[in-house]
N, C-alpha and C. Protein backbone atom coordinates (compact mmCIF):
# COMPACT_ATOMS: atom_id res chain seq x y z
N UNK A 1 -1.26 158.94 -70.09
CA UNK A 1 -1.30 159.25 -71.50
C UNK A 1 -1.05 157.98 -72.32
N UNK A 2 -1.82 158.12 -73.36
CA UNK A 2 -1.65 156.76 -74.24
C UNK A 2 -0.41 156.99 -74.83
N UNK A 3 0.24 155.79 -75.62
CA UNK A 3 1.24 155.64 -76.09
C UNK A 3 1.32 155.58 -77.54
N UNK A 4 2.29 156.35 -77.88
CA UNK A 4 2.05 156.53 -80.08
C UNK A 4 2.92 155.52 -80.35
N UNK A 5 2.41 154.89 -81.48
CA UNK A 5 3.33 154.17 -82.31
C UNK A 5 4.10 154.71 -83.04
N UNK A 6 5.25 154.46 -82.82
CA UNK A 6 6.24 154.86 -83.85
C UNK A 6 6.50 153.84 -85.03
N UNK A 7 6.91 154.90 -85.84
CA UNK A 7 7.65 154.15 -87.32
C UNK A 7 8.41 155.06 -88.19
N UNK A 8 9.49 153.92 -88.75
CA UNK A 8 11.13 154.77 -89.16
C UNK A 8 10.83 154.66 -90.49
N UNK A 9 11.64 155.65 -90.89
CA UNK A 9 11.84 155.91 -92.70
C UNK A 9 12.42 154.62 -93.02
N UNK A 10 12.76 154.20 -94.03
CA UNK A 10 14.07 153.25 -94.51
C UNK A 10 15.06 153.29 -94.65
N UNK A 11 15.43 154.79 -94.34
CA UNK A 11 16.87 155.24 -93.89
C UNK A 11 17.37 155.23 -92.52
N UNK A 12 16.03 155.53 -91.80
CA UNK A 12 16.50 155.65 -90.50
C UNK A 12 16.08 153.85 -89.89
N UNK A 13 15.64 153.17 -90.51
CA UNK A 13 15.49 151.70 -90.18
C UNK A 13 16.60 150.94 -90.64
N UNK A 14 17.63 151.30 -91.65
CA UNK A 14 19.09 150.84 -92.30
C UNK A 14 19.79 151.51 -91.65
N UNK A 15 19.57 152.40 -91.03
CA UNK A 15 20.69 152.99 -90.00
C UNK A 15 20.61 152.04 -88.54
N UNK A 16 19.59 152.08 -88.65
CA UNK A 16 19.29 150.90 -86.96
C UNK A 16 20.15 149.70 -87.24
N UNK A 17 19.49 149.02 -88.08
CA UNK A 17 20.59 148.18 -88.51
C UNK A 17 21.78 147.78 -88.47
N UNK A 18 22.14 148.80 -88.96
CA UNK A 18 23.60 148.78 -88.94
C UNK A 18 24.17 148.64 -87.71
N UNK A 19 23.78 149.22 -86.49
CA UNK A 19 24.64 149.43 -85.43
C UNK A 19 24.40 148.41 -84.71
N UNK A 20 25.53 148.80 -83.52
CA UNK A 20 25.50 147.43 -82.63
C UNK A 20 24.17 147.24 -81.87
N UNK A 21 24.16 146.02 -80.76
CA UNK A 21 23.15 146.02 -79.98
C UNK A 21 22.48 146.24 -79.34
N UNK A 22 23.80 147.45 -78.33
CA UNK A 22 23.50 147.89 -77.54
C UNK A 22 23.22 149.47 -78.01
N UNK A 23 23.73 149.41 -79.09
CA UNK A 23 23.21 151.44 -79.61
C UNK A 23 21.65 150.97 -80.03
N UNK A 24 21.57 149.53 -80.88
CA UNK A 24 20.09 149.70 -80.87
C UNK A 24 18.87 149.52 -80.05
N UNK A 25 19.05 149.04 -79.11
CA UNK A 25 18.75 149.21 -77.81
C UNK A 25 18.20 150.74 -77.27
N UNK A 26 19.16 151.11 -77.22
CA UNK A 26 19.50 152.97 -76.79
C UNK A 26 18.28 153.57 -77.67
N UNK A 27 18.65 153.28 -79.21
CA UNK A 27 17.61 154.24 -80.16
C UNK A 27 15.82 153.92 -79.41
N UNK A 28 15.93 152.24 -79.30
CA UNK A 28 14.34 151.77 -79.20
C UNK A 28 13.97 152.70 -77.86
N UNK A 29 15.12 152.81 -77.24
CA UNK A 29 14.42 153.47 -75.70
C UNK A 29 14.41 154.70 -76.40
N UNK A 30 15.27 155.47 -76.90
CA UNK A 30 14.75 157.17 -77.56
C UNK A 30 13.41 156.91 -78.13
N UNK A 31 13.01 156.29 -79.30
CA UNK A 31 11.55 156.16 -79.96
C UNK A 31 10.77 156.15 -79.15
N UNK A 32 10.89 155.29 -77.90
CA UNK A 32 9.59 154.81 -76.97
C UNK A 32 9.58 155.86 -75.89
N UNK A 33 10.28 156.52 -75.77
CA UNK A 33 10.37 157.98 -74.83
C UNK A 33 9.07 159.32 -75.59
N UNK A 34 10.36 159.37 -77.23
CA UNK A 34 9.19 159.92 -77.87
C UNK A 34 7.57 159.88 -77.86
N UNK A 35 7.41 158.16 -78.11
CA UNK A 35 5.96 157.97 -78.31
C UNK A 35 5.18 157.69 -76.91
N UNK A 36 5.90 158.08 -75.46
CA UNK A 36 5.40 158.58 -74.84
C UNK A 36 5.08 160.19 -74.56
N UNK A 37 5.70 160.93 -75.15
CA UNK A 37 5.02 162.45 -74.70
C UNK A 37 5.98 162.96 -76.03
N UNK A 38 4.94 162.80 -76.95
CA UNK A 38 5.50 163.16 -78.87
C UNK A 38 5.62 165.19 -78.54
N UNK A 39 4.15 165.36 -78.10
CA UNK A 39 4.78 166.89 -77.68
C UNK A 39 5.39 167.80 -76.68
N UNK A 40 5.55 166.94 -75.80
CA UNK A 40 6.19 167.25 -74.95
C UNK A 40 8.34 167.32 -75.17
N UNK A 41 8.38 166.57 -76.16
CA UNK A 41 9.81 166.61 -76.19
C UNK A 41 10.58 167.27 -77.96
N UNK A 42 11.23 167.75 -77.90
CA UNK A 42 11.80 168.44 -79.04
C UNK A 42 11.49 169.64 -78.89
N UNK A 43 12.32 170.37 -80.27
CA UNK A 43 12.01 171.78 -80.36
C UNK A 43 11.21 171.41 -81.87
N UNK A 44 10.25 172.38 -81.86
CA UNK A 44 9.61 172.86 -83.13
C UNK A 44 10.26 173.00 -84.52
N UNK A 45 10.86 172.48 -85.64
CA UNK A 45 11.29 173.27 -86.58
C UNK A 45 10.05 173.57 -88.08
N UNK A 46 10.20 174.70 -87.97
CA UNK A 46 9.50 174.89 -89.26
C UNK A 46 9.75 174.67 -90.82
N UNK A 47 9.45 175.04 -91.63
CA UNK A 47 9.91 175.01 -92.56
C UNK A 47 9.70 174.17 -93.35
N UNK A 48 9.47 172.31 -92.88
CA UNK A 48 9.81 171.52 -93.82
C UNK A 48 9.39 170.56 -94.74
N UNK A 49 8.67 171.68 -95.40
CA UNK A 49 7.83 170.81 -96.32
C UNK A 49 6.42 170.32 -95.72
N UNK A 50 6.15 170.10 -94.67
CA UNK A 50 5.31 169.48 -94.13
C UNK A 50 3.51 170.14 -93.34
N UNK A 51 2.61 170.59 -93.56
CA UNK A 51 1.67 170.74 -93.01
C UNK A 51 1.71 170.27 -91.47
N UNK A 52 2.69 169.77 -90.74
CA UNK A 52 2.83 169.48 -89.49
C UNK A 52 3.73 169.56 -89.23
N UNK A 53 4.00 170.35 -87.95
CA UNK A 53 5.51 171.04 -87.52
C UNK A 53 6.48 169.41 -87.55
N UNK A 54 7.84 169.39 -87.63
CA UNK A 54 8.75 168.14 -87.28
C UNK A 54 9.33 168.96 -86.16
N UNK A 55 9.74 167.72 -85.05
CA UNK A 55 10.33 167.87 -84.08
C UNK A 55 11.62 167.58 -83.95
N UNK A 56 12.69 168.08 -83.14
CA UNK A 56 14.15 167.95 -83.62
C UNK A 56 14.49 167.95 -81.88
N UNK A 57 15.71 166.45 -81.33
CA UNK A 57 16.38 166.60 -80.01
C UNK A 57 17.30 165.72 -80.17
N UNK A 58 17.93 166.10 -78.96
CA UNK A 58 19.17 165.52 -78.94
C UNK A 58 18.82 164.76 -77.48
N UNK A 59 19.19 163.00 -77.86
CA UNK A 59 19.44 162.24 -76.86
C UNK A 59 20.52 161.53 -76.42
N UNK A 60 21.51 162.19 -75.83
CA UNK A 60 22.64 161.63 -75.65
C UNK A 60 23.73 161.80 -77.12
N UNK A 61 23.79 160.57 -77.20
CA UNK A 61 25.00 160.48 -78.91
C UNK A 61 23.82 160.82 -80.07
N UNK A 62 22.87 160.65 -80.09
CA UNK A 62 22.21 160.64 -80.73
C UNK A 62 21.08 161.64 -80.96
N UNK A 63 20.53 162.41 -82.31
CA UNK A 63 20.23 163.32 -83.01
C UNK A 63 18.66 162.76 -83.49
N UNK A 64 17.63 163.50 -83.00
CA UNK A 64 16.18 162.38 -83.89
C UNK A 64 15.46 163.79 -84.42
N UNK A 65 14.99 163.19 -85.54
CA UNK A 65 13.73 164.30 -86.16
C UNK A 65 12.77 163.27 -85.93
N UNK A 66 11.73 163.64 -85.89
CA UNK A 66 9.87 163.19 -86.03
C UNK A 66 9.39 164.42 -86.21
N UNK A 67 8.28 163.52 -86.74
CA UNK A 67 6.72 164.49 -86.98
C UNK A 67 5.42 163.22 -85.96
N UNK A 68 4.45 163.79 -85.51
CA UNK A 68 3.62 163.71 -85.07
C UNK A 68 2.22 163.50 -85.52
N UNK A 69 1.69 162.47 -85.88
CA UNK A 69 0.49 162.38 -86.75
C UNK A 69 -0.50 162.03 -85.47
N UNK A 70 -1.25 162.92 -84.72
CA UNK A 70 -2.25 163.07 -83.90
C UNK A 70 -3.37 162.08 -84.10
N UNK A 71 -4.41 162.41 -85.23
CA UNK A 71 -5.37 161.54 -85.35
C UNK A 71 -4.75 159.98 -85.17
N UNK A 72 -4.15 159.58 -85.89
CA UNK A 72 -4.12 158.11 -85.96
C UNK A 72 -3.11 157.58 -84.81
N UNK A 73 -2.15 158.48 -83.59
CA UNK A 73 -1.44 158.71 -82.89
C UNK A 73 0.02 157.90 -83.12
N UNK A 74 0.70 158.22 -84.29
CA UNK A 74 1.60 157.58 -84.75
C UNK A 74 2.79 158.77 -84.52
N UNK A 75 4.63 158.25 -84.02
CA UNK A 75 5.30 159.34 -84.52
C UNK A 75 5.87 158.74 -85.49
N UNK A 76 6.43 159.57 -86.17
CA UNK A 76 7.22 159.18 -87.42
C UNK A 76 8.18 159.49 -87.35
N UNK A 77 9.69 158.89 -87.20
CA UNK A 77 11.23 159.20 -87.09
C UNK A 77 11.71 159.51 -88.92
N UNK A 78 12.08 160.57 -88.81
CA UNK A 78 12.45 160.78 -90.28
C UNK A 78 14.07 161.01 -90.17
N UNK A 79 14.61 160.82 -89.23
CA UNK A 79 16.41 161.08 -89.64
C UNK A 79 16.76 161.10 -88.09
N UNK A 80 17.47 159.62 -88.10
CA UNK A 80 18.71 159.78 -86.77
C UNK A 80 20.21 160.02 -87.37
N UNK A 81 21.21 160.79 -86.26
CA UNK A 81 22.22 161.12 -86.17
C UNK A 81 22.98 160.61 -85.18
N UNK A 82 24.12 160.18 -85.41
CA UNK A 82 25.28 160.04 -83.92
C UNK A 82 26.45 161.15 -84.13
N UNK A 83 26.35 161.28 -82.76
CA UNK A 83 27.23 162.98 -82.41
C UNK A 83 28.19 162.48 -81.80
């Protein structure tokens, strides 16, 4: 399977930021997990605003939403969390 490009909000790219090296590290491997199998991982949430379902999981300490833009095969991270 080909591989999606990902790309972060500016919230969730000032959140990267912020943290240490090794949490950002951790996130790049969550993104690149994602944008290997975008539907294969998360649960579905509806609701949000969006003409395309967003996806919602938990990786370890950490909490990711995306959405999935198929044609152009991009995911889009719209909100990380640490738990």
């Amino acid at each position: 399977m080909e591989k999606f490009t990902w790309l972060l909000t500016s919230e969730v790219a000032e959140t990267v930021d912020k943290v240490s090296k090794r949490e950002r590290a951790v996130l790049f491997l969550i993104f690149d997990q994602i944008s290997r199998f975008p539907h294969a991982s998360g649960v579905e949430i509806g609701g949000t605003g969006r003409k395309r379902p967003a996806f919602h999981q938990l990786f370890g300490r950490w909490s990711v939403l995306w959405w999935v833009d198929f044609p152009v095969k991009e995911i889009h991270i719209l909100q990380i969390d640490r738990h």
